[in-house]
C-alpha atoms as a PDB file:
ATOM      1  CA  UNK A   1      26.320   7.207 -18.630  1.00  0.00           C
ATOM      2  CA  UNK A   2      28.586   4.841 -20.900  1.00  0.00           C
ATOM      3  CA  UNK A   3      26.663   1.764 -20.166  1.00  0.00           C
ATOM      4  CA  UNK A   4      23.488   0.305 -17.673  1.00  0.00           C
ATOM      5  CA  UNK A   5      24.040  -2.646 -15.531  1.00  0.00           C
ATOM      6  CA  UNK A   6      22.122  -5.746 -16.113  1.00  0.00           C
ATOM      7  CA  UNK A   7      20.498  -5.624 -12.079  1.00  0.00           C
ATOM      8  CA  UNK A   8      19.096  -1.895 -13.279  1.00  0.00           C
ATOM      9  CA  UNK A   9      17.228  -3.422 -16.298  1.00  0.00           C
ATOM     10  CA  UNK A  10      15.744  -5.916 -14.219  1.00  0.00           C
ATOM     11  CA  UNK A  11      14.964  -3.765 -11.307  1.00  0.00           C
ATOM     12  CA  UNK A  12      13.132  -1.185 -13.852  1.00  0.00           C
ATOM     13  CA  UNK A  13      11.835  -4.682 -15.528  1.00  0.00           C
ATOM     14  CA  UNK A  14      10.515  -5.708 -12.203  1.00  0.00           C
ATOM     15  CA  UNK A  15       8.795  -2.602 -11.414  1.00  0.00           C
ATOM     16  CA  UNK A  16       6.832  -2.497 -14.965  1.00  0.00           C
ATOM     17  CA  UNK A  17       6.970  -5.490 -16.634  1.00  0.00           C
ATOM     18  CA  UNK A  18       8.077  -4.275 -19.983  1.00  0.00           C
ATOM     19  CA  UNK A  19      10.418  -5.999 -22.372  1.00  0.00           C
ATOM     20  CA  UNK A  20      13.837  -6.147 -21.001  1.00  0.00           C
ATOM     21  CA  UNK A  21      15.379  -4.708 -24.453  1.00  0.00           C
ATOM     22  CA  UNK A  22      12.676  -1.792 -23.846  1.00  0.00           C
ATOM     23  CA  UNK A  23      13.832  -1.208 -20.155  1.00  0.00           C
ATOM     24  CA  UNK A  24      17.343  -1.341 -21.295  1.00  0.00           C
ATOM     25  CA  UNK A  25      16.396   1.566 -24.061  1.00  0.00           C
ATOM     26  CA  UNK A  26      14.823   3.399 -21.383  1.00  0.00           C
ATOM     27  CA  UNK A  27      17.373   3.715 -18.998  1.00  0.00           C
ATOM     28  CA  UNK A  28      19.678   4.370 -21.558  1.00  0.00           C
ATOM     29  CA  UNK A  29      17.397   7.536 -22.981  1.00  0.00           C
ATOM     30  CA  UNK A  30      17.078   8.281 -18.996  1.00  0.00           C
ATOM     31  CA  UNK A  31      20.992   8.527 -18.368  1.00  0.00           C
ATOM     32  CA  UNK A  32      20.064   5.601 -15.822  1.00  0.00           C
ATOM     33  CA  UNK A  33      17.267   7.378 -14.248  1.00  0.00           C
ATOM     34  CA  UNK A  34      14.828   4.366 -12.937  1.00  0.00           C
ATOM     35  CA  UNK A  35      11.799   7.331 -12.309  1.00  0.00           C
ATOM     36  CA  UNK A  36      12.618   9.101 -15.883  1.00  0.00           C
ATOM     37  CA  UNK A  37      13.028   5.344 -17.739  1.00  0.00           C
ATOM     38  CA  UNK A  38       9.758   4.287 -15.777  1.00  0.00           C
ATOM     39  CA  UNK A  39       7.612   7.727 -17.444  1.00  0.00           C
ATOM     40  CA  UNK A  40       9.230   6.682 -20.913  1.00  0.00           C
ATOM     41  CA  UNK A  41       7.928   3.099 -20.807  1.00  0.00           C
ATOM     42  CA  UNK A  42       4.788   4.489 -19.632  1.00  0.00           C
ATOM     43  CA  UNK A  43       4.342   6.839 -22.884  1.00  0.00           C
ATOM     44  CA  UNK A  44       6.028   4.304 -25.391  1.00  0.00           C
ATOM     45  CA  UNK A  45       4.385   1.422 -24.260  1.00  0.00           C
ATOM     46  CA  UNK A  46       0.995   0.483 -24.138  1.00  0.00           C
ATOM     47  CA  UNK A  47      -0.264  -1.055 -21.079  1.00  0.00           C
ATOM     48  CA  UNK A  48       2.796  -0.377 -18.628  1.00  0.00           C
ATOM     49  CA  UNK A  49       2.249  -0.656 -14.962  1.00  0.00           C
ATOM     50  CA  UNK A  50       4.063   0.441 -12.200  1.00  0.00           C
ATOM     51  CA  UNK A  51       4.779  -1.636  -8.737  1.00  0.00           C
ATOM     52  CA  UNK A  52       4.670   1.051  -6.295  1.00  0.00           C
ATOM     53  CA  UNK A  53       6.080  -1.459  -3.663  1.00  0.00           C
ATOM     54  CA  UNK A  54       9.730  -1.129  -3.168  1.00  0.00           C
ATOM     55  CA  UNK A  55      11.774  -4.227  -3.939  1.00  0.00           C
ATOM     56  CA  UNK A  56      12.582  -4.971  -0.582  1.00  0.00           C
ATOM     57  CA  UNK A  57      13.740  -8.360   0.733  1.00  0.00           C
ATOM     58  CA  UNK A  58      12.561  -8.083   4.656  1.00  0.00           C
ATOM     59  CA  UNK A  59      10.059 -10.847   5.519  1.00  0.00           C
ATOM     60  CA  UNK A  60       7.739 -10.265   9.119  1.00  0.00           C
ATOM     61  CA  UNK A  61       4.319  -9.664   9.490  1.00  0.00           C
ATOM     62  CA  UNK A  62       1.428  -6.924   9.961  1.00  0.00           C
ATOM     63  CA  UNK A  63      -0.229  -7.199  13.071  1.00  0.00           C
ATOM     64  CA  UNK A  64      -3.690  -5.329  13.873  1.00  0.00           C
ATOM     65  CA  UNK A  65      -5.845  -5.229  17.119  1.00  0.00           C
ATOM     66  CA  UNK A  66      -9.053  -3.566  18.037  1.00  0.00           C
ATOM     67  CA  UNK A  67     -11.294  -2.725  20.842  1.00  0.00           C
ATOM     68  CA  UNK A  68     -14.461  -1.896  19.163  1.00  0.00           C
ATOM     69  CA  UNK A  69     -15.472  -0.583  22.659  1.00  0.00           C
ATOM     70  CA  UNK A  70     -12.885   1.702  23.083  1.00  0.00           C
ATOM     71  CA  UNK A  71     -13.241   2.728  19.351  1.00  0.00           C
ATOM     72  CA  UNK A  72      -9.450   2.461  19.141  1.00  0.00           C
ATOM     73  CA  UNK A  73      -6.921   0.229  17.732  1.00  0.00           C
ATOM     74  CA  UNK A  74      -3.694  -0.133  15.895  1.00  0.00           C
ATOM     75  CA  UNK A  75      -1.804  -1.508  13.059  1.00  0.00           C
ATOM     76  CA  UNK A  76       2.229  -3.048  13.095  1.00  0.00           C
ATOM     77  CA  UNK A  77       4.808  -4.282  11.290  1.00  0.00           C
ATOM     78  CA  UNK A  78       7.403  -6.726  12.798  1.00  0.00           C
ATOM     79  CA  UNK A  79      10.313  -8.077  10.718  1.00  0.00           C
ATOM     80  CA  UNK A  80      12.461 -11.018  11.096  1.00  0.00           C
ATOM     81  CA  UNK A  81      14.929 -12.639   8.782  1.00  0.00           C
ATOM     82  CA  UNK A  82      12.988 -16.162   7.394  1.00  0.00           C
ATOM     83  CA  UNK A  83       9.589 -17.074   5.684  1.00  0.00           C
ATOM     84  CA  UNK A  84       8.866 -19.794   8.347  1.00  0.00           C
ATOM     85  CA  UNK A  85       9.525 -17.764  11.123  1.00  0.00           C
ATOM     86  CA  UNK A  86       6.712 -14.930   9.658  1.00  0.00           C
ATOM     87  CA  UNK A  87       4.134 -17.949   9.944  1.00  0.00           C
ATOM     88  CA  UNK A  88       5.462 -19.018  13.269  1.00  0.00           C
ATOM     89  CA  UNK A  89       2.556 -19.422  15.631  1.00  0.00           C
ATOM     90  CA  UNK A  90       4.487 -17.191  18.183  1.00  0.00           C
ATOM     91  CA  UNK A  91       5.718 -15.037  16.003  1.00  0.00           C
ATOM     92  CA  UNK A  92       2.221 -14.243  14.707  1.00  0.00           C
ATOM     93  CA  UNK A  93       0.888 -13.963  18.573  1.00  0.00           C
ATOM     94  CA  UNK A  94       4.093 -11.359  18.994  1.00  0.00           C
ATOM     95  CA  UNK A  95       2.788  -9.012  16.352  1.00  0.00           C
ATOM     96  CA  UNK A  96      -0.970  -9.070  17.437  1.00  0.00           C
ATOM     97  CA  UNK A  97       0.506  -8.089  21.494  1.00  0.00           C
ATOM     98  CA  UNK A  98       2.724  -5.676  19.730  1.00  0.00           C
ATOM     99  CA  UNK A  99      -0.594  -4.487  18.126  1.00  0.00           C
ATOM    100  CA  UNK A 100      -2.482  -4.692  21.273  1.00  0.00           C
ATOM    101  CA  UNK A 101      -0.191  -2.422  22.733  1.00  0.00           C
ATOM    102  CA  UNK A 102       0.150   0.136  20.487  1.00  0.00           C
ATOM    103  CA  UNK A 103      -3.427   0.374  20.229  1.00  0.00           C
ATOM    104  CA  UNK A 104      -3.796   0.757  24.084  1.00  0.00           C
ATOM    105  CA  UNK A 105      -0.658   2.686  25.361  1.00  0.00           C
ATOM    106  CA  UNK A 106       0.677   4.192  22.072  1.00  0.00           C
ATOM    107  CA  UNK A 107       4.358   4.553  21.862  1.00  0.00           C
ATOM    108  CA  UNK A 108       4.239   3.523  17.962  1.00  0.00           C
ATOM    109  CA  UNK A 109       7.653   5.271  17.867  1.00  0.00           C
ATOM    110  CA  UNK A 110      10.068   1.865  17.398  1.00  0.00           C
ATOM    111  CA  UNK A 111      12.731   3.640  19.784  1.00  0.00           C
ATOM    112  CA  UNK A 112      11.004   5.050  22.362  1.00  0.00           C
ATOM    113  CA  UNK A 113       8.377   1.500  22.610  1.00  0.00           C
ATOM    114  CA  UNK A 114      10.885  -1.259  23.536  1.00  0.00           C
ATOM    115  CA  UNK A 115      11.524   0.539  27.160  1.00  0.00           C
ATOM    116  CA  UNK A 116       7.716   1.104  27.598  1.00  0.00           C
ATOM    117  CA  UNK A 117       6.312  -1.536  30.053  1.00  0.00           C
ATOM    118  CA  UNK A 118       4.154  -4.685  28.283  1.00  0.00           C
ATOM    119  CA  UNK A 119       0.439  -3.801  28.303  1.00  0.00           C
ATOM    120  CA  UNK A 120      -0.120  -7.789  29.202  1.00  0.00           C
ATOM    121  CA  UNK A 121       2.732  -8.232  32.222  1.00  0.00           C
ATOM    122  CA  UNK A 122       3.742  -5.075  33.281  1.00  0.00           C
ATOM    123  CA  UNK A 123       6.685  -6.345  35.017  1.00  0.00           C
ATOM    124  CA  UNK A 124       8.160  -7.317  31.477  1.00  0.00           C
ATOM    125  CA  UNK A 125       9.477  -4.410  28.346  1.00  0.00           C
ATOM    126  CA  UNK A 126       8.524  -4.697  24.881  1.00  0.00           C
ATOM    127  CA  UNK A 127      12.159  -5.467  24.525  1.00  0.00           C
ATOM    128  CA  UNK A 128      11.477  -8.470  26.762  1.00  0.00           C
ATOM    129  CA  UNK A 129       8.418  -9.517  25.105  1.00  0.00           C
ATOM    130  CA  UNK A 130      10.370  -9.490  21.960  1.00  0.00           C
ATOM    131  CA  UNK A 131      13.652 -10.927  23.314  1.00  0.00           C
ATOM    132  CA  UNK A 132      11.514 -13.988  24.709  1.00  0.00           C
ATOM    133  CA  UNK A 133      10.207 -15.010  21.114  1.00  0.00           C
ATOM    134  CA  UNK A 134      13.723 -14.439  20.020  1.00  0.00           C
ATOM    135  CA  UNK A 135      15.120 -16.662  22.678  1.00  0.00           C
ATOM    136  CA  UNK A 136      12.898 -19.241  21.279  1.00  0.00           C
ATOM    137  CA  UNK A 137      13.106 -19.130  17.829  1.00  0.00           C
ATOM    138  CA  UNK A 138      16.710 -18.169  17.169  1.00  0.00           C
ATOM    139  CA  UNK A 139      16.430 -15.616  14.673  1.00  0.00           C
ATOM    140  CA  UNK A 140      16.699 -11.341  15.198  1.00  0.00           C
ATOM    141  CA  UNK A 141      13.236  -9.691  15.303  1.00  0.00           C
ATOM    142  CA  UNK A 142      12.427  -6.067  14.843  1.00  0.00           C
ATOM    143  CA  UNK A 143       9.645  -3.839  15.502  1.00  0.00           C
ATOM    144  CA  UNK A 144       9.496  -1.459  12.236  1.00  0.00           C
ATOM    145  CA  UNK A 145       6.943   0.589  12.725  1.00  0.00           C
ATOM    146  CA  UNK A 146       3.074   1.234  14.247  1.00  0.00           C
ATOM    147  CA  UNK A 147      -0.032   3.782  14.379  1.00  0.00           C
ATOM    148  CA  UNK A 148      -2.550   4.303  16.587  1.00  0.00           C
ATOM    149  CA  UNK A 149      -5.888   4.916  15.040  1.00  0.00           C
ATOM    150  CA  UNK A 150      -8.843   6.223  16.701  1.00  0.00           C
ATOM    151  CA  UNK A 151     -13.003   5.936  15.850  1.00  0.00           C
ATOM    152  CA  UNK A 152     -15.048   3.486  13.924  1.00  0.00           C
ATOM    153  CA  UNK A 153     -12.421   0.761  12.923  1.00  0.00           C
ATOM    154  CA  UNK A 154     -12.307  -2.350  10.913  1.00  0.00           C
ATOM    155  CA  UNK A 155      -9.219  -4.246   9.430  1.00  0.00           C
ATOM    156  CA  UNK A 156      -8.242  -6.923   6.863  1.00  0.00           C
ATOM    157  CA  UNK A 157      -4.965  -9.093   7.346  1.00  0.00           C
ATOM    158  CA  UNK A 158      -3.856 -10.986   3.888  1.00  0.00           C
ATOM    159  CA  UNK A 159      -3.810 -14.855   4.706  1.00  0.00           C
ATOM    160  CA  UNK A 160       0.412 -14.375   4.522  1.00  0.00           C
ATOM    161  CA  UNK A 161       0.038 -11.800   6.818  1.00  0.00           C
ATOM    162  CA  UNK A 162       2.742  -9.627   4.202  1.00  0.00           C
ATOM    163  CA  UNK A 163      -0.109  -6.870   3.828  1.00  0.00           C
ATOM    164  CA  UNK A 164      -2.514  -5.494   6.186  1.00  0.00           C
ATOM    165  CA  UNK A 165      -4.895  -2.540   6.676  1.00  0.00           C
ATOM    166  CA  UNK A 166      -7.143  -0.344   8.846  1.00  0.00           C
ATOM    167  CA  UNK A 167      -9.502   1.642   8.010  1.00  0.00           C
ATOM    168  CA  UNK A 168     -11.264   4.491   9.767  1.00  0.00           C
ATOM    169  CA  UNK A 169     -14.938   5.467   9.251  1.00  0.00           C
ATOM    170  CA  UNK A 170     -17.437   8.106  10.515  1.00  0.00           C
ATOM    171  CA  UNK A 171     -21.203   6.809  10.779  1.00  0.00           C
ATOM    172  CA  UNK A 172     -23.959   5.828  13.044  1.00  0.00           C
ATOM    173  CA  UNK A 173     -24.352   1.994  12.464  1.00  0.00           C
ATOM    174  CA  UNK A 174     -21.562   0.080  10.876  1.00  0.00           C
ATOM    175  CA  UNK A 175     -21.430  -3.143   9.513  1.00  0.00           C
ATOM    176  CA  UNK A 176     -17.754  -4.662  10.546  1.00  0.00           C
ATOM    177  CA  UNK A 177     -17.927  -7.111   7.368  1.00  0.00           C
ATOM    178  CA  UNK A 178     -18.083  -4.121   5.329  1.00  0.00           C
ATOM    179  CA  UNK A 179     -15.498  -2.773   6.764  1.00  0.00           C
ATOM    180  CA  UNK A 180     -13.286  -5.603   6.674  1.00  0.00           C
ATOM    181  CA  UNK A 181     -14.160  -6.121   3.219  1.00  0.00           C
ATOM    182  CA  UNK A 182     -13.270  -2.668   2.115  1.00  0.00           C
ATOM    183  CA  UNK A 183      -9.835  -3.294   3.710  1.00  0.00           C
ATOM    184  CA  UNK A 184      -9.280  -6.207   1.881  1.00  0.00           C
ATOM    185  CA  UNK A 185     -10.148  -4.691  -1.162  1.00  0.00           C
ATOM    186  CA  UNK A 186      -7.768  -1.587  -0.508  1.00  0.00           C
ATOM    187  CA  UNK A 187      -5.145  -4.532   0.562  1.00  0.00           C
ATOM    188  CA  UNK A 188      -5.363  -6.080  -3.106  1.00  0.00           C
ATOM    189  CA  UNK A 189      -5.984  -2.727  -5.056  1.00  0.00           C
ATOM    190  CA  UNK A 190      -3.502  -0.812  -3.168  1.00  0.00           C
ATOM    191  CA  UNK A 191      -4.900   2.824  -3.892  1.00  0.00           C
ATOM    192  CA  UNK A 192      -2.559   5.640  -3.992  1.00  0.00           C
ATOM    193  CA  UNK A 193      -4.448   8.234  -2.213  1.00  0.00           C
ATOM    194  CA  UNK A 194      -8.606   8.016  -0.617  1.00  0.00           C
ATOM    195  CA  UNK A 195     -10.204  10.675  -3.228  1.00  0.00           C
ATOM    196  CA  UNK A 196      -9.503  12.814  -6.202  1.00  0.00           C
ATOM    197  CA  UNK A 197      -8.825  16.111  -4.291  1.00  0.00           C
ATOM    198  CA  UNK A 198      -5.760  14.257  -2.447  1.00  0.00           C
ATOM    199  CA  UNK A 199      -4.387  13.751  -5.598  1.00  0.00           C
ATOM    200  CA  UNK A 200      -1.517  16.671  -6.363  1.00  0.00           C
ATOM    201  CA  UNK A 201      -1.499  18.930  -8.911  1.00  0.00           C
ATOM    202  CA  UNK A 202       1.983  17.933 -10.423  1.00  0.00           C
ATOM    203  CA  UNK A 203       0.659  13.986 -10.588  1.00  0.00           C
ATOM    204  CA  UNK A 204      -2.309  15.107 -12.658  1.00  0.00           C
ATOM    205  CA  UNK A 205      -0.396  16.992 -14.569  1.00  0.00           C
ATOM    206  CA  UNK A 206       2.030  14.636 -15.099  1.00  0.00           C
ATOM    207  CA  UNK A 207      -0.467  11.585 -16.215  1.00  0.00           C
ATOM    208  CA  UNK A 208      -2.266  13.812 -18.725  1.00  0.00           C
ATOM    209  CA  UNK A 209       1.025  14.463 -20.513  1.00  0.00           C
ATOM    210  CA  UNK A 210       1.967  10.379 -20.332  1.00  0.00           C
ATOM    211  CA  UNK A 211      -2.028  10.088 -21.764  1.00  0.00           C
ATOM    212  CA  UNK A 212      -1.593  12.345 -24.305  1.00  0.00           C
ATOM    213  CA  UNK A 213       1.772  10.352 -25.282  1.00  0.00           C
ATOM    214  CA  UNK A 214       0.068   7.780 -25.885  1.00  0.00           C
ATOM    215  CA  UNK A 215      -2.471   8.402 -27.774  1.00  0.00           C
ATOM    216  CA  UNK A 216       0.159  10.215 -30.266  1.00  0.00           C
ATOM    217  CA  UNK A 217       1.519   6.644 -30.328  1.00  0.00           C
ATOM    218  CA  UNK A 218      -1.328   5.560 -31.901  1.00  0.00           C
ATOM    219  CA  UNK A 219      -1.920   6.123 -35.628  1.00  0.00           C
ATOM    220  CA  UNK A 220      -5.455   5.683 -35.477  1.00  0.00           C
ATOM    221  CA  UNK A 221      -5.626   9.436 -33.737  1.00  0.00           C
ATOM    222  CA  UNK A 222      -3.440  10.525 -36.572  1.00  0.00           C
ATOM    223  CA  UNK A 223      -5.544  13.026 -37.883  1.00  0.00           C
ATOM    224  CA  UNK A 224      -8.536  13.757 -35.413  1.00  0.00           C
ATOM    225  CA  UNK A 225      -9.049  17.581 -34.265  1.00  0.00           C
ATOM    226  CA  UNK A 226      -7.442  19.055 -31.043  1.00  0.00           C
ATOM    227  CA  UNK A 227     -10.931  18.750 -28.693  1.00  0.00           C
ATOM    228  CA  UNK A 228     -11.274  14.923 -29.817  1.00  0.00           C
ATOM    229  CA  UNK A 229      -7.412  14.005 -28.187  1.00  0.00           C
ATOM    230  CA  UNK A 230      -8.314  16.101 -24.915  1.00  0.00           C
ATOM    231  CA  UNK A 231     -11.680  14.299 -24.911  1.00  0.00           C
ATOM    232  CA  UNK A 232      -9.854  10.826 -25.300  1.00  0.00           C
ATOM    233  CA  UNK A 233      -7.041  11.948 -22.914  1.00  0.00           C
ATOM    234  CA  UNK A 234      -9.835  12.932 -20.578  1.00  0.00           C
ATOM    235  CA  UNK A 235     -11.341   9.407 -20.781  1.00  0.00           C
ATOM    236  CA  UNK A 236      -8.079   7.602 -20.033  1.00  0.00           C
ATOM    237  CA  UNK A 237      -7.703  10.282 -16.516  1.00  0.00           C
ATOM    238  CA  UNK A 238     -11.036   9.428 -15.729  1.00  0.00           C
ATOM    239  CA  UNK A 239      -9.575   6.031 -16.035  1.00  0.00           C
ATOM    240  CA  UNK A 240      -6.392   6.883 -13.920  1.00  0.00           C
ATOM    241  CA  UNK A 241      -8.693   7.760 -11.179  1.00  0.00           C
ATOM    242  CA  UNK A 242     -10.702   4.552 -10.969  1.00  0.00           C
ATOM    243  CA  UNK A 243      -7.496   2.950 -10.574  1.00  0.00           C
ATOM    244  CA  UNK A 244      -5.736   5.000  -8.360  1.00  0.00           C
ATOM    245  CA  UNK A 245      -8.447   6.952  -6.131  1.00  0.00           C
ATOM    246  CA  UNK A 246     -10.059   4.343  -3.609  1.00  0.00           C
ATOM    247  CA  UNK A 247     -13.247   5.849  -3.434  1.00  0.00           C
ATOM    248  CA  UNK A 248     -13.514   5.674  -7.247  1.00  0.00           C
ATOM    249  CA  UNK A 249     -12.236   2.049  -7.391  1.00  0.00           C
ATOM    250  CA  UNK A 250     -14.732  -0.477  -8.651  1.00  0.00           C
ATOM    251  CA  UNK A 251     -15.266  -2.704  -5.433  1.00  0.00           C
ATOM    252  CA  UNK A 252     -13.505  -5.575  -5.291  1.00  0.00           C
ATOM    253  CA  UNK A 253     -16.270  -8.079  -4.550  1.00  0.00           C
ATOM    254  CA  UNK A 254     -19.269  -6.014  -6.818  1.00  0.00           C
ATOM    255  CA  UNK A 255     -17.251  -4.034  -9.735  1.00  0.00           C
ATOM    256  CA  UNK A 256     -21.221  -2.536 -10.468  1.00  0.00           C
ATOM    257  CA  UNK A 257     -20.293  -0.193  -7.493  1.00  0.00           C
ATOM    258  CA  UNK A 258     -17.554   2.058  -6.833  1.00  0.00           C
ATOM    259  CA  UNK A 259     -15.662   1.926  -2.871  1.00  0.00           C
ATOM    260  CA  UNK A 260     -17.644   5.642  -2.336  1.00  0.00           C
ATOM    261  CA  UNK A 261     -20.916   4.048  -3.695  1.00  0.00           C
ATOM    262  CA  UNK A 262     -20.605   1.204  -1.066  1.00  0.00           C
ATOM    263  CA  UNK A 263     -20.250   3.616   1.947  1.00  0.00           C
ATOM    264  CA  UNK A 264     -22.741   6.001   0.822  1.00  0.00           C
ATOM    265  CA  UNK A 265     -25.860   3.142   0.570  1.00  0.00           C
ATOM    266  CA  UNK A 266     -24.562   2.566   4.411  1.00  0.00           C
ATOM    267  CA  UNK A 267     -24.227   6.130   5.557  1.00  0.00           C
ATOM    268  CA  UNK A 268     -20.687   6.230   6.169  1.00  0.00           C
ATOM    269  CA  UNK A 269     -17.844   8.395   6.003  1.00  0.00           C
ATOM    270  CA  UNK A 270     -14.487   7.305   5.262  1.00  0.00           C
ATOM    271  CA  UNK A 271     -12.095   9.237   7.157  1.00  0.00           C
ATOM    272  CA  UNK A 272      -8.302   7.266   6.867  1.00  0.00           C
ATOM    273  CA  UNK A 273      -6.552   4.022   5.567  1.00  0.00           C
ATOM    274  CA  UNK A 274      -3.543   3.024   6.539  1.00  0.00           C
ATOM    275  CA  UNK A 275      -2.015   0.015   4.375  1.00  0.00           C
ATOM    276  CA  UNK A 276       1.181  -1.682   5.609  1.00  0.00           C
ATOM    277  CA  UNK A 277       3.763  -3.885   2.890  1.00  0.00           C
ATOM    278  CA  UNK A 278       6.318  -6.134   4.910  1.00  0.00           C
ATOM    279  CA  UNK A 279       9.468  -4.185   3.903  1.00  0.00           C
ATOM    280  CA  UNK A 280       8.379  -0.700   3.058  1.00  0.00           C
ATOM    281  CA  UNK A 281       9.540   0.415   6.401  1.00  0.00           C
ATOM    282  CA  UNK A 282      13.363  -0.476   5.933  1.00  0.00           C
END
């Protein structure tokens, strides 16, 4: 590749916050690969993180609902094209029906829903329900996606409503502030899978060559014996996984514990997350 376009460097400069001179040698080494330039910042640079959200422009708003009765509910995304609309009273009452009804009729399938009939006026469609708002406000409106969830539920909406969750657990007596607090925590953490086992081979394999890059970059591990780097390179996985692995995650509101160690003390099981980003969907 002759030469990389300044909106590459700052997409890959977005994604990791490295230098911009770094990014631009990246790319460069990567032929304009972002994913290749994104694992050589990682082993050049100390400290490099990686946004796993996509750079997506979409505004809209996750919608949940529950009936703790029922023991099911449901999670949604609806987009629309302004930041005011997203906080729009109606708007916001349009994703928790949407929400509702997903949870009690299914259809999460954005095609196949707008025909079904509203859970709340029967004599309406989805596509009505979502044509009224539209009416209203003046601005397009899409449903982007939705899943049904089934069993011990709780849920955690971020105060923009851009991020949501819902979590499933297994257990005899739970304690909905827990569980609302554990989604939260999994809506600011973001982790990338619920435990270690879920993790793939290739990804472990992957990070223990980026770990081991780096501590070659360091001169202070110059000279220190074979078993000492995969010792230190162990360290930094173990690391990885507190990060990355929910259940290993240092709880959000009591770092002394880990996610797992909150559930055991209350003699639950997690089962499923589901985290929605405004925009992932497309």
């Amino acid at each position: 590749m002759s030469s990389i376009s300044a909106a590459a460097v700052k997409a890959l400069r977005d994604r990791t916050n490295a230098p911009m001179m770094e990014c631009k040698a990246a790319l460069t080494e990567a032929k304009g690969d972002p994913e290749q330039a994104v694992e050589i910042l990682r082993k050049k640079l100390k400290g490099v993180g990686v946004k796993r959200e996509g750079n997506v422009t979409a505004e809209g708003r996750i919608g949940v609902y529950i009936d703790p009765a029922k023991k099911i509910g449901a999670i949604i995304e609806l987009q629309c094209e302004s930041a005011p609309t997203a906080k729009n009273e109606m708007f916001v009452q349009l994703a928790n029906d949407l929400a509702k009804h997903v949870a009690l009729k299914g259809g999460a399938d954005p095609a196949s829903l707008l025909a079904q009939p509203f859970v709340d006026d029967p004599k309406k469609t989805i596509k009505d329900r979502i044509d009224d708002v539209i009416g209203l406000i003046r601005e397009n409106m899409r449903f982007a996606r939705g899943t049904q969830l089934s069993g011990v539920l709780g849920s955690y909406v971020h105060h923009d409503g851009a991020v949501g969750v819902m979590v499933v657990v297994e257990g005899d007596k739970p304690d909905a502030n827990m569980l609302r607090d554990i989604s939260m925590h999994i809506t600011a953490n973001n982790p990338l899978v619920m435990r270690r086992e879920d993790v793939s081979a290739e990804t472990i394999a992957k990070e223990m060559e980026i770990a081991k890059a780096q501590i070659a970059q360091d001169p202070k591990n110059a000279n220190k014996p074979a078993n000492i780097i995969e010792k230190i390179a162990e360290g930094k996985m173990k690391t990885w996984f507190a990060e990355n692995v929910l259940l290993e995650q240092p709880f959000v509101k009591d770092d002394s514990k880990t996610v797992g160690d909150l559930l055991k003390s209350a003699g639950l099981k997690f089962v499923k997350f589901v985290r929605y980003k405004v925009g992932e969907a497309g």
